[in-house]
Protein backbone atom coordinates (compact mmCIF):
# COMPACT_ATOMS: atom_id res chain seq x y z
CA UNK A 1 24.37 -26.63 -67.66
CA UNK A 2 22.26 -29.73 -66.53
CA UNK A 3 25.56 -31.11 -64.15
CA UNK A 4 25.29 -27.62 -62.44
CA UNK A 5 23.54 -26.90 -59.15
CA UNK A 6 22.11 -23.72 -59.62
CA UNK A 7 22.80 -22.81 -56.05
CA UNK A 8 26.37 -23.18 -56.30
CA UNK A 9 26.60 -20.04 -58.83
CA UNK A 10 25.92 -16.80 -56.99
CA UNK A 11 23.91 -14.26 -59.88
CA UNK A 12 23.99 -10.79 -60.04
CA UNK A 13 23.18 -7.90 -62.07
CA UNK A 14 24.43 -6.67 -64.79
CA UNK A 15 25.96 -3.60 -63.60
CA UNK A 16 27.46 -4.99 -60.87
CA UNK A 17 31.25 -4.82 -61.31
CA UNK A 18 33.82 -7.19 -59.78
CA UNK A 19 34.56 -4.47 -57.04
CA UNK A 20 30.90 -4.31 -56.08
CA UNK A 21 30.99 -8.73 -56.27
CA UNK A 22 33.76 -8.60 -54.27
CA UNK A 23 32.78 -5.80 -51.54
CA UNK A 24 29.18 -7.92 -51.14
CA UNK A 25 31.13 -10.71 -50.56
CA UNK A 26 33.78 -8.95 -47.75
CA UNK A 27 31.04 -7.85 -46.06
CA UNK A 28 28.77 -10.72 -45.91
CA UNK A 29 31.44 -13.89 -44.93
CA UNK A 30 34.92 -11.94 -45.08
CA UNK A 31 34.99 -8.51 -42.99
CA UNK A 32 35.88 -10.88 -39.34
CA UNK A 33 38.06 -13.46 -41.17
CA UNK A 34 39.86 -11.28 -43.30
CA UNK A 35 41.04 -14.39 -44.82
CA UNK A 36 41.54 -14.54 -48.73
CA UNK A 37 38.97 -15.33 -51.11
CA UNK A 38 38.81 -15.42 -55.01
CA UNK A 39 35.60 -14.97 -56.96
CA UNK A 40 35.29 -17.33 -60.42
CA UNK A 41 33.29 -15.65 -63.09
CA UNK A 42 32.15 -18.65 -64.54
CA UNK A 43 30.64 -16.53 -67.70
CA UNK A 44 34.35 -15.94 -68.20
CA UNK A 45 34.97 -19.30 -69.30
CA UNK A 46 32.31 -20.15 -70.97
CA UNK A 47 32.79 -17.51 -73.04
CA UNK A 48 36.74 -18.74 -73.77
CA UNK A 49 35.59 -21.61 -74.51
CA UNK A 50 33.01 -20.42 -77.29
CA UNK A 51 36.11 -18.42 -78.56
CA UNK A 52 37.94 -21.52 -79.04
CA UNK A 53 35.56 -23.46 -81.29
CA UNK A 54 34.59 -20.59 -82.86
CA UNK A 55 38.35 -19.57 -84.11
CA UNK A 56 39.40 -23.47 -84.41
CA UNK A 57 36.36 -25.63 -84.85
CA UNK A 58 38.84 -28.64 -86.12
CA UNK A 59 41.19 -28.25 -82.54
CA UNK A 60 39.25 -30.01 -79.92
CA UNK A 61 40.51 -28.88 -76.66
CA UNK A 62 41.61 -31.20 -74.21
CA UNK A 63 41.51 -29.11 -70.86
CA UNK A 64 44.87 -29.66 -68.78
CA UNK A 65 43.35 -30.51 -65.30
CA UNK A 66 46.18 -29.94 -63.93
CA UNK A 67 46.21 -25.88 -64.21
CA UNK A 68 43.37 -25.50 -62.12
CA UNK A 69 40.93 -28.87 -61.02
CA UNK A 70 38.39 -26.67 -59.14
CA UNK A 71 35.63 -28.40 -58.81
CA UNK A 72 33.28 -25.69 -60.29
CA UNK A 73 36.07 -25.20 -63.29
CA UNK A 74 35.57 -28.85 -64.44
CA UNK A 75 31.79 -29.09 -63.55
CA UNK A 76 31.28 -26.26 -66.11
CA UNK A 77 33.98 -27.62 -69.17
CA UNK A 78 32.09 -30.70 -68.48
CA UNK A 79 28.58 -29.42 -68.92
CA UNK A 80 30.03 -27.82 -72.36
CA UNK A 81 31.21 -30.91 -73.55
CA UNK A 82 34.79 -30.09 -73.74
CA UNK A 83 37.68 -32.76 -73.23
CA UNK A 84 40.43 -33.54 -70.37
CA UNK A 85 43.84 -33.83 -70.05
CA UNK A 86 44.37 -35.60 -67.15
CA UNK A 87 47.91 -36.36 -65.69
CA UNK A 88 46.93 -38.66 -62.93
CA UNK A 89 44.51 -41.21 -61.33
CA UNK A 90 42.72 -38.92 -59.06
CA UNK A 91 42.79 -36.04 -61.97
CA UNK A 92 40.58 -39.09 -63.82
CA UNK A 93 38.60 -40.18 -61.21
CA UNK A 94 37.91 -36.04 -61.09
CA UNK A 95 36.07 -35.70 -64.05
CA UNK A 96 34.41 -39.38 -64.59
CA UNK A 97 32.81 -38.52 -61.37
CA UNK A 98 30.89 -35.96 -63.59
CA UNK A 99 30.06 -38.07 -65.83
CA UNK A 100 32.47 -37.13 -68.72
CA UNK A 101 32.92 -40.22 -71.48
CA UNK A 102 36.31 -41.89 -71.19
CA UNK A 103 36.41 -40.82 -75.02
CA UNK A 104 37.10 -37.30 -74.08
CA UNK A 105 39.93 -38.36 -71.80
CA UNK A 106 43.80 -38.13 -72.73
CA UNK A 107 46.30 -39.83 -69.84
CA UNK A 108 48.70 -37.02 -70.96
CA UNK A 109 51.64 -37.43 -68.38
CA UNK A 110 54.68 -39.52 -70.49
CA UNK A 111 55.73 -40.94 -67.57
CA UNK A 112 52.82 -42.75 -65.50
CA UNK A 113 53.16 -45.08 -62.27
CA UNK A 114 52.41 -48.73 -63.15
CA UNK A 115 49.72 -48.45 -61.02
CA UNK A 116 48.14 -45.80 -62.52
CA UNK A 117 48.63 -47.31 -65.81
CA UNK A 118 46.23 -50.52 -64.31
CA UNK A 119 44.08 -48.24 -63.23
CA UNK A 120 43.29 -46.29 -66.66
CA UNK A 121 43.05 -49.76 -67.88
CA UNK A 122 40.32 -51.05 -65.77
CA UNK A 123 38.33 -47.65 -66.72
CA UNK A 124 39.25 -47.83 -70.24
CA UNK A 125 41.37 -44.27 -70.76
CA UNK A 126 43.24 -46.00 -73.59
CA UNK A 127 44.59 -42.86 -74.96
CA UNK A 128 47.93 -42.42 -73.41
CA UNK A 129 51.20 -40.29 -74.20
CA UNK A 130 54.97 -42.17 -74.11
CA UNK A 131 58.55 -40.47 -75.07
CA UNK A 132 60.86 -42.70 -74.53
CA UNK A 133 61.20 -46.84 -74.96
CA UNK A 134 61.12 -47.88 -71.14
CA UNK A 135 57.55 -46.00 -70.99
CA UNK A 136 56.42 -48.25 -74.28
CA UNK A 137 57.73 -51.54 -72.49
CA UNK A 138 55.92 -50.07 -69.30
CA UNK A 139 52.60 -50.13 -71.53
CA UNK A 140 53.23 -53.42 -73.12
CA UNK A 141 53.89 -55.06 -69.63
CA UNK A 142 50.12 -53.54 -68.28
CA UNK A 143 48.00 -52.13 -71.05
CA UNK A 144 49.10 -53.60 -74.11
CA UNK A 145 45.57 -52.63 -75.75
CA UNK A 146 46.45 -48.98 -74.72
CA UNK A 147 46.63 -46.33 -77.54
CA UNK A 148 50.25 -45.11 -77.98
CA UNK A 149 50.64 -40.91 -78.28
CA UNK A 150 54.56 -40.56 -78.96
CA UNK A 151 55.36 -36.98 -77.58
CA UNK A 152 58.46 -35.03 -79.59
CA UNK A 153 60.05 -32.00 -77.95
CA UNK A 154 58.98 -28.62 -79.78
CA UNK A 155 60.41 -26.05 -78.05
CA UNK A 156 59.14 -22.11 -78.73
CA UNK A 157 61.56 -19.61 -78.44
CA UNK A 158 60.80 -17.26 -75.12
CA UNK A 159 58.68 -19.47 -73.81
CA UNK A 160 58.59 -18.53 -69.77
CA UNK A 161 58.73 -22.29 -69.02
CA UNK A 162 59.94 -24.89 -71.32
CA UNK A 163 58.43 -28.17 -70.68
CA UNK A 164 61.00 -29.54 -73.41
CA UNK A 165 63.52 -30.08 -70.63
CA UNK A 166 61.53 -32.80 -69.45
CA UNK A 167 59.44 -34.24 -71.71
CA UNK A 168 59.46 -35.29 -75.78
CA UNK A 169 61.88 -37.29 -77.84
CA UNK A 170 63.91 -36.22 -80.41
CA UNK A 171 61.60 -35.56 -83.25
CA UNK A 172 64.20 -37.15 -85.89
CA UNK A 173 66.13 -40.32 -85.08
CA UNK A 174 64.38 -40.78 -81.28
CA UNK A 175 60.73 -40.55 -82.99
CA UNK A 176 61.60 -42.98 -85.72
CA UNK A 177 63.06 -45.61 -83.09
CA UNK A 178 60.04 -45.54 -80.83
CA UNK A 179 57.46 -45.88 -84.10
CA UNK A 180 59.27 -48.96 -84.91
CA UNK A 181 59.05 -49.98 -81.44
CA UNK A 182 55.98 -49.71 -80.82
CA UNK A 183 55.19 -51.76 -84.28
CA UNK A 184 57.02 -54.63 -83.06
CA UNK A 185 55.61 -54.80 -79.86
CA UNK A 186 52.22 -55.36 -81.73
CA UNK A 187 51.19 -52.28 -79.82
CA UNK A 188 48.80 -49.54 -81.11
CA UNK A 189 50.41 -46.60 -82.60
CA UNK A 190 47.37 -43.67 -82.45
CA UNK A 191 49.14 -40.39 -83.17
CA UNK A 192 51.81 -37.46 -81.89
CA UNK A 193 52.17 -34.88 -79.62
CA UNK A 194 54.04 -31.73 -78.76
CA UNK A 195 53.85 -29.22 -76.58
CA UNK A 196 55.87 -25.43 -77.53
CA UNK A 197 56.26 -24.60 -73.68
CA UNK A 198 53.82 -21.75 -72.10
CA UNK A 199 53.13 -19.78 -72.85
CA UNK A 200 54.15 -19.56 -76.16
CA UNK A 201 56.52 -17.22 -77.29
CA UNK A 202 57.23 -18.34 -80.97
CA UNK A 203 53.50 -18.72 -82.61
CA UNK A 204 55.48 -20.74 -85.48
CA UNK A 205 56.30 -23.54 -83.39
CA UNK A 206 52.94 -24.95 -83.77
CA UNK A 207 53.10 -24.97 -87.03
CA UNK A 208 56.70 -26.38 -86.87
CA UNK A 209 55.47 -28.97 -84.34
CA UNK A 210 52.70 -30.12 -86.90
CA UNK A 211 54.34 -30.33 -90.28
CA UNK A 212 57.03 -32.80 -87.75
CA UNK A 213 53.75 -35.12 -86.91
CA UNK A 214 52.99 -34.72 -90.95
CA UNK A 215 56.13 -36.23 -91.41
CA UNK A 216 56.43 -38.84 -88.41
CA UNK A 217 53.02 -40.36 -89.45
CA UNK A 218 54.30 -40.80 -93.25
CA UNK A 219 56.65 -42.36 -91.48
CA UNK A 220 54.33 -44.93 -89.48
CA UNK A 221 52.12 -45.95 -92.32
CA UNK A 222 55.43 -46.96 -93.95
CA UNK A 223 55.59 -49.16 -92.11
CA UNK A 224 52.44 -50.75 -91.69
CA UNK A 225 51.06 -48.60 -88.64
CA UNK A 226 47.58 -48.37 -89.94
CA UNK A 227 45.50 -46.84 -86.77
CA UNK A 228 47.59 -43.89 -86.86
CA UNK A 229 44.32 -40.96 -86.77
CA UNK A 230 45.67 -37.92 -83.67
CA UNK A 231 47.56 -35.11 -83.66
CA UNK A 232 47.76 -33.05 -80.71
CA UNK A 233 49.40 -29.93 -80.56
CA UNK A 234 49.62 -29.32 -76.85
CA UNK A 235 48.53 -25.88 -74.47
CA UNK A 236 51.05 -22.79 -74.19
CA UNK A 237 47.93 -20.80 -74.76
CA UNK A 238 47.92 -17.51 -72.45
CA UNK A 239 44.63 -17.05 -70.31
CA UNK A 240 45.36 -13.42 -69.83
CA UNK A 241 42.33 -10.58 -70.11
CA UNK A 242 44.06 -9.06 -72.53
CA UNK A 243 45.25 -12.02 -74.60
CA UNK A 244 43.80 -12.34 -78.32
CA UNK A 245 43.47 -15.93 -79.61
CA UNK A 246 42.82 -15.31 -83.20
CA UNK A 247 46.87 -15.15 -83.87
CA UNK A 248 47.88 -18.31 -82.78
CA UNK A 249 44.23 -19.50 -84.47
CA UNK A 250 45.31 -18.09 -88.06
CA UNK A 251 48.74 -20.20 -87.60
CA UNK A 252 47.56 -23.23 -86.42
CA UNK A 253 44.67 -23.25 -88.76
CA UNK A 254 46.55 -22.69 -91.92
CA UNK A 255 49.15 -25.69 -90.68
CA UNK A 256 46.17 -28.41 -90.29
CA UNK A 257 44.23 -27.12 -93.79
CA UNK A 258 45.53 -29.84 -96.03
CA UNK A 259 45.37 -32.45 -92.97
CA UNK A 260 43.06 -35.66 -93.99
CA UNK A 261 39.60 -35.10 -92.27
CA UNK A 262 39.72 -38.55 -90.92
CA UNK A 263 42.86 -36.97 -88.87
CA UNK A 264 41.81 -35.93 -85.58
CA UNK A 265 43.00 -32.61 -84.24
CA UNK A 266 43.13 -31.98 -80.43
CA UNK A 267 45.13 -29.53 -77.68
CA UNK A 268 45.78 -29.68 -74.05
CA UNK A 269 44.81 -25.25 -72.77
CA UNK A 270 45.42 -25.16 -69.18
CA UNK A 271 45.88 -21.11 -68.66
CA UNK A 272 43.86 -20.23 -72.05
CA UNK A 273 40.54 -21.34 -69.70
CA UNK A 274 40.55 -19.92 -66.20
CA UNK A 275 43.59 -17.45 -66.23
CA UNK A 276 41.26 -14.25 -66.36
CA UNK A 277 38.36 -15.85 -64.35
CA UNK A 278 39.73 -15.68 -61.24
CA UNK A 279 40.58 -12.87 -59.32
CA UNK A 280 41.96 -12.91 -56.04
CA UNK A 281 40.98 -10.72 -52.74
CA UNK A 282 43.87 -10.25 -50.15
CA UNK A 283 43.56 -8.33 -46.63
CA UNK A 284 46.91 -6.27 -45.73
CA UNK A 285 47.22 -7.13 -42.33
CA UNK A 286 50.86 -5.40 -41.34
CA UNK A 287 52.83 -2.62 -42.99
CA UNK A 288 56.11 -2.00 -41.87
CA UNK A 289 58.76 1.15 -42.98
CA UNK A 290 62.04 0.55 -43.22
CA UNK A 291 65.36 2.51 -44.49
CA UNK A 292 67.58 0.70 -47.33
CA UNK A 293 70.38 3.19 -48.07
CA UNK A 294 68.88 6.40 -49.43
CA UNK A 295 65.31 5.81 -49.34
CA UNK A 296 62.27 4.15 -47.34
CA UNK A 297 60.73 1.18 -48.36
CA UNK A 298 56.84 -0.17 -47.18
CA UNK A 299 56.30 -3.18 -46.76
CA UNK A 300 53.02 -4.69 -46.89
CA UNK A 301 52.28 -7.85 -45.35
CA UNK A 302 49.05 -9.49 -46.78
CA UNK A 303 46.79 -12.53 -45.88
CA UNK A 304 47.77 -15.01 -48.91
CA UNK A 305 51.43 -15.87 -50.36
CA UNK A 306 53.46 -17.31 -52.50
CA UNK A 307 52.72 -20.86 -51.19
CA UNK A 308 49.09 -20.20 -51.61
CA UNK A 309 48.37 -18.47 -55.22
CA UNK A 310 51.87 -16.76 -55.77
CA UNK A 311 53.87 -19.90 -56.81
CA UNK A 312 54.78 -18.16 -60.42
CA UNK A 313 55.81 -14.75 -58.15
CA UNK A 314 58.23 -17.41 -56.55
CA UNK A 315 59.52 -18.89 -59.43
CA UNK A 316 60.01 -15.39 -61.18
CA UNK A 317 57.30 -16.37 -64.11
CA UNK A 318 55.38 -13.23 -62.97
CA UNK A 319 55.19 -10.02 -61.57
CA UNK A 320 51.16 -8.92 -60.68
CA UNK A 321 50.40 -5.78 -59.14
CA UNK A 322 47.47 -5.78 -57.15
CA UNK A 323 44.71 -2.60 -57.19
CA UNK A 324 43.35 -1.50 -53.60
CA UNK A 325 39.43 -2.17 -53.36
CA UNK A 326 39.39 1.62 -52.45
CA UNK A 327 40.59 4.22 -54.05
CA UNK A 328 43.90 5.63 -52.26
CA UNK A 329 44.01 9.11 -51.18
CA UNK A 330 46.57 10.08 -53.25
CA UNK A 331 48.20 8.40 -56.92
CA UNK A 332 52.13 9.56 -55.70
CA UNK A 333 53.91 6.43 -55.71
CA UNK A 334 56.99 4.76 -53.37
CA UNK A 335 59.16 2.27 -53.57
CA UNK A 336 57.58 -1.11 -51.90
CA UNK A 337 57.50 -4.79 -51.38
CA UNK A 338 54.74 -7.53 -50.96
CA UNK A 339 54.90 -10.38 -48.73
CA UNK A 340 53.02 -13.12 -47.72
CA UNK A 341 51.80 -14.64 -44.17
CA UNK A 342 53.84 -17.35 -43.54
CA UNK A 343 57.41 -16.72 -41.24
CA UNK A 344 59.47 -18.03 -44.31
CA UNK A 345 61.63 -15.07 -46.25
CA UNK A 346 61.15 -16.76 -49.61
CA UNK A 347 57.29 -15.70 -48.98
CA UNK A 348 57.79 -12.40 -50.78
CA UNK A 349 55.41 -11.43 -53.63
CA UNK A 350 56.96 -8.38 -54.97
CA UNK A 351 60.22 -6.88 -53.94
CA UNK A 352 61.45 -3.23 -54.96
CA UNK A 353 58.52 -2.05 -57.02
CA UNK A 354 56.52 1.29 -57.17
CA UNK A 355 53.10 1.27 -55.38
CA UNK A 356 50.38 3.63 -54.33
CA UNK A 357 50.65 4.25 -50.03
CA UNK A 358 48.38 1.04 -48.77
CA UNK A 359 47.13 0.73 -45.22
CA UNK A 360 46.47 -2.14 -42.46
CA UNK A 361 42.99 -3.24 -43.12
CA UNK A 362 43.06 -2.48 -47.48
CA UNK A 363 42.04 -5.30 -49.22
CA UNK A 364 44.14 -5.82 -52.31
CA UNK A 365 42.38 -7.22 -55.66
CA UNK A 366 44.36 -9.45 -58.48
CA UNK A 367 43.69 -10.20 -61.54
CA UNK A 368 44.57 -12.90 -63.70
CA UNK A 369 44.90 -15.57 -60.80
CA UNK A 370 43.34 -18.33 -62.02
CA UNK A 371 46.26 -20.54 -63.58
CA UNK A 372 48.84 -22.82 -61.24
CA UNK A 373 47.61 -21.08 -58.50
CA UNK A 374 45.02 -22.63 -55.93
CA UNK A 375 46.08 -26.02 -57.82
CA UNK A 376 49.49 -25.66 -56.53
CA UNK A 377 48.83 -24.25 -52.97
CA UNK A 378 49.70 -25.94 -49.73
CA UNK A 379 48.75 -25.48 -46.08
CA UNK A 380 52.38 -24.56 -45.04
CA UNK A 381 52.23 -22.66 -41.49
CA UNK A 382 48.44 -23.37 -41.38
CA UNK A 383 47.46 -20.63 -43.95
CA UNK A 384 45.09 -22.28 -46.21
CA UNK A 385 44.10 -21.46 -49.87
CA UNK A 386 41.57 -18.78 -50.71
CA UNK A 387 37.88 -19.92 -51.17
CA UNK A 388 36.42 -19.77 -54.07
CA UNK A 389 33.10 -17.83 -55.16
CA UNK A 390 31.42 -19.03 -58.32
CA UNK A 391 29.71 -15.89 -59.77
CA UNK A 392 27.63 -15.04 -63.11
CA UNK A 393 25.98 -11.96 -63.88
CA UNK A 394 22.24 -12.38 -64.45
CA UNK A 395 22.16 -12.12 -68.67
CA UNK A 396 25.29 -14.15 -68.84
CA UNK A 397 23.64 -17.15 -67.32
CA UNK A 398 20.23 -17.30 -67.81
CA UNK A 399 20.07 -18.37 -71.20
């Protein structure tokens, strides 16, 4: 933890719970503001990651900047030597600011700005991921020393979002034509990449997705492709509290078994990291009780919305319900809706769902907020995102 200010992690004891974190914290900066706030437990993370090399010690994780780029997110991977995904200059210039090696670097975005491809150049990210022939010429025209990653589409079945709609070649004929490509370009061919979609909702597909790079480098050292030495199976990894990694670990693990150790293994988890170490703090600032045919519906008007941390509420990828910090008077139940600040209509977290009676001045706790969240929040109507609070407890950091 040497790239950590110590400062910049609040401790506390071991038998304080989240509620008591985040009641310290509401009274201390938040009680006047009632603006939203998340706390990061930043034990939380480094205990997924110790998961993740512990279940797949051949996968090395490539963290997908782009899920969440706090600062205090990528200042811990950093210190634990994981890798980075990065999709963008700035989401480079991120993490060599803290000092990570342009070895553990993947430009993972198959379709970069020529611009962005000079700039990876004159750092030396030479790892690079194409899927489709333009995107090779692209290469050859700026960084023809670049290392080419030829992305297939590998699409899991009930996946909530299925990133195979706009990325990856065909795996067959599409896959063949750009190997052959790339040889005759005199560019480098390094490896292949897939990603199932996230999360995943057919485990199989990453075994699926490898036996296809099995094949697809058999057929590059047919032909002469020599360098050929990466596989990288991608993220769809859910960062849920109450997701199990060892499933998807079994699979992939008994896919790569028979894979030459000179082969190197790698993934892109986005969610997998920081989905559970975030949790989110909202004050309920209006209520409002109104008839719709037969019954009454409350609606609850908080200080954070979907164009804040709710974007997946938006887009229908998920429904949270959040917990009052104190306990309600009663457990009876009534039909409700969740909205955000802003004076658009679209700002509505949950419609027509069953909650416990809230009140103006509650503040509402979420779980599971870390993922596409703050990354993807904007300043619309001058509501800005929720700070974050770095937290460890005592035994979980000092040691």
């Amino acid at each position: 933890m040497s790239c950590i200010n110590f400062n910049e992690v609040k401790l506390f004891e071991d038998t304080d719970t989240d509620t008591n974190i985040i009641r310290s914290i509401i009274d201390k900066e938040h009680d006047t503001t009632q603006e939203p706030f998340c706390i990061l437990d930043v034990a939380d993370m480094m205990q997924k990651h110790k998961n993740w090399m512990s279940k797949m010690p051949r996968v090395i994780p490539h963290y997908a900047v782009k899920c969440n780029s706090n600062p205090m997110v990528l200042k811990i991977l950093a210190a634990m030597n994981c890798s980075f995904d990065c999709a963008s200059e700035e989401e480079i210039k991120q993490v060599m600011e803290l000092g990570v090696s342009v070895k553990r670097i993947i430009f993972a975005n198959p379709t970069k700005w020529s611009i962005q491809i000079k700039f990876a150049k004159k750092v030396n990210v030479d790892v690079m991921t194409v899927d489709g022939e333009l995107e090779i010429l692209k290469i050859k025209d700026v960084f023809p020393e670049a290392k080419i990653v030829i992305r297939f589409r590998c699409d899991a079945k009930g996946s909530l979002v299925s990133l195979g709609t706009k990325f990856g070649c065909d795996p067959d004929d599409e896959a063949v034509r750009l190997i052959h490509l790339t040889k005759s370009l005199g560019l480098t061919l390094w490896g292949f990449s897939f990603h199932v979609g996230s999360p995943c909702g057919d485990l199989s597909a990453y075994s699926r997705g490898i036996e296809i790079c099995k094949k697809l480098m058999g057929v590059a050292k047919s032909i002469g492709c020599e360098n050929v030495q990466l596989i990288d199976i991608g993220g769809g990894f859910s960062g849920n509290r109450d997701y199990c990694i060892d499933k998807a670990a079994n699979i992939i693990n008994d896919a790569i078994k028979d894979i030459d150790p000179s082969i190197k293994i790698i993934s892109e988890p986005g969610q997998y990291y920081v989905t559970s170490a975030f949790t989110l703090a909202s004050y309920l600032h209006t209520k409002r009780v109104v008839s719709s045919g037969e019954k009454m519906i409350r609606m609850y008007f908080m200080s954070c919305g979907v164009y804040n941390c709710f974007i997946e509420e938006l887009l229908n990828l998920k429904a949270r319900l959040p917990v009052p910090l104190d306990k309600p008077a009663s457990d009876e139940k009534f039909p409700s809706s969740v909205w955000g600040p802003t004076c658009d209509s679209l700002d509505c977290i949950l419609k027509d769902v069953m909650l416990q009676e809230f009140h103006i001045g509650d503040w509402l706790i979420w779980t599971d907020m870390g993922s596409y969240s703050i990354s993807v929040s904007s300043p619309f109507n001058g509501f800005n995102a929720p700070k974050i609070y770095p937290f460890a407890r005592k035994s979980q950091w000092l040691v």
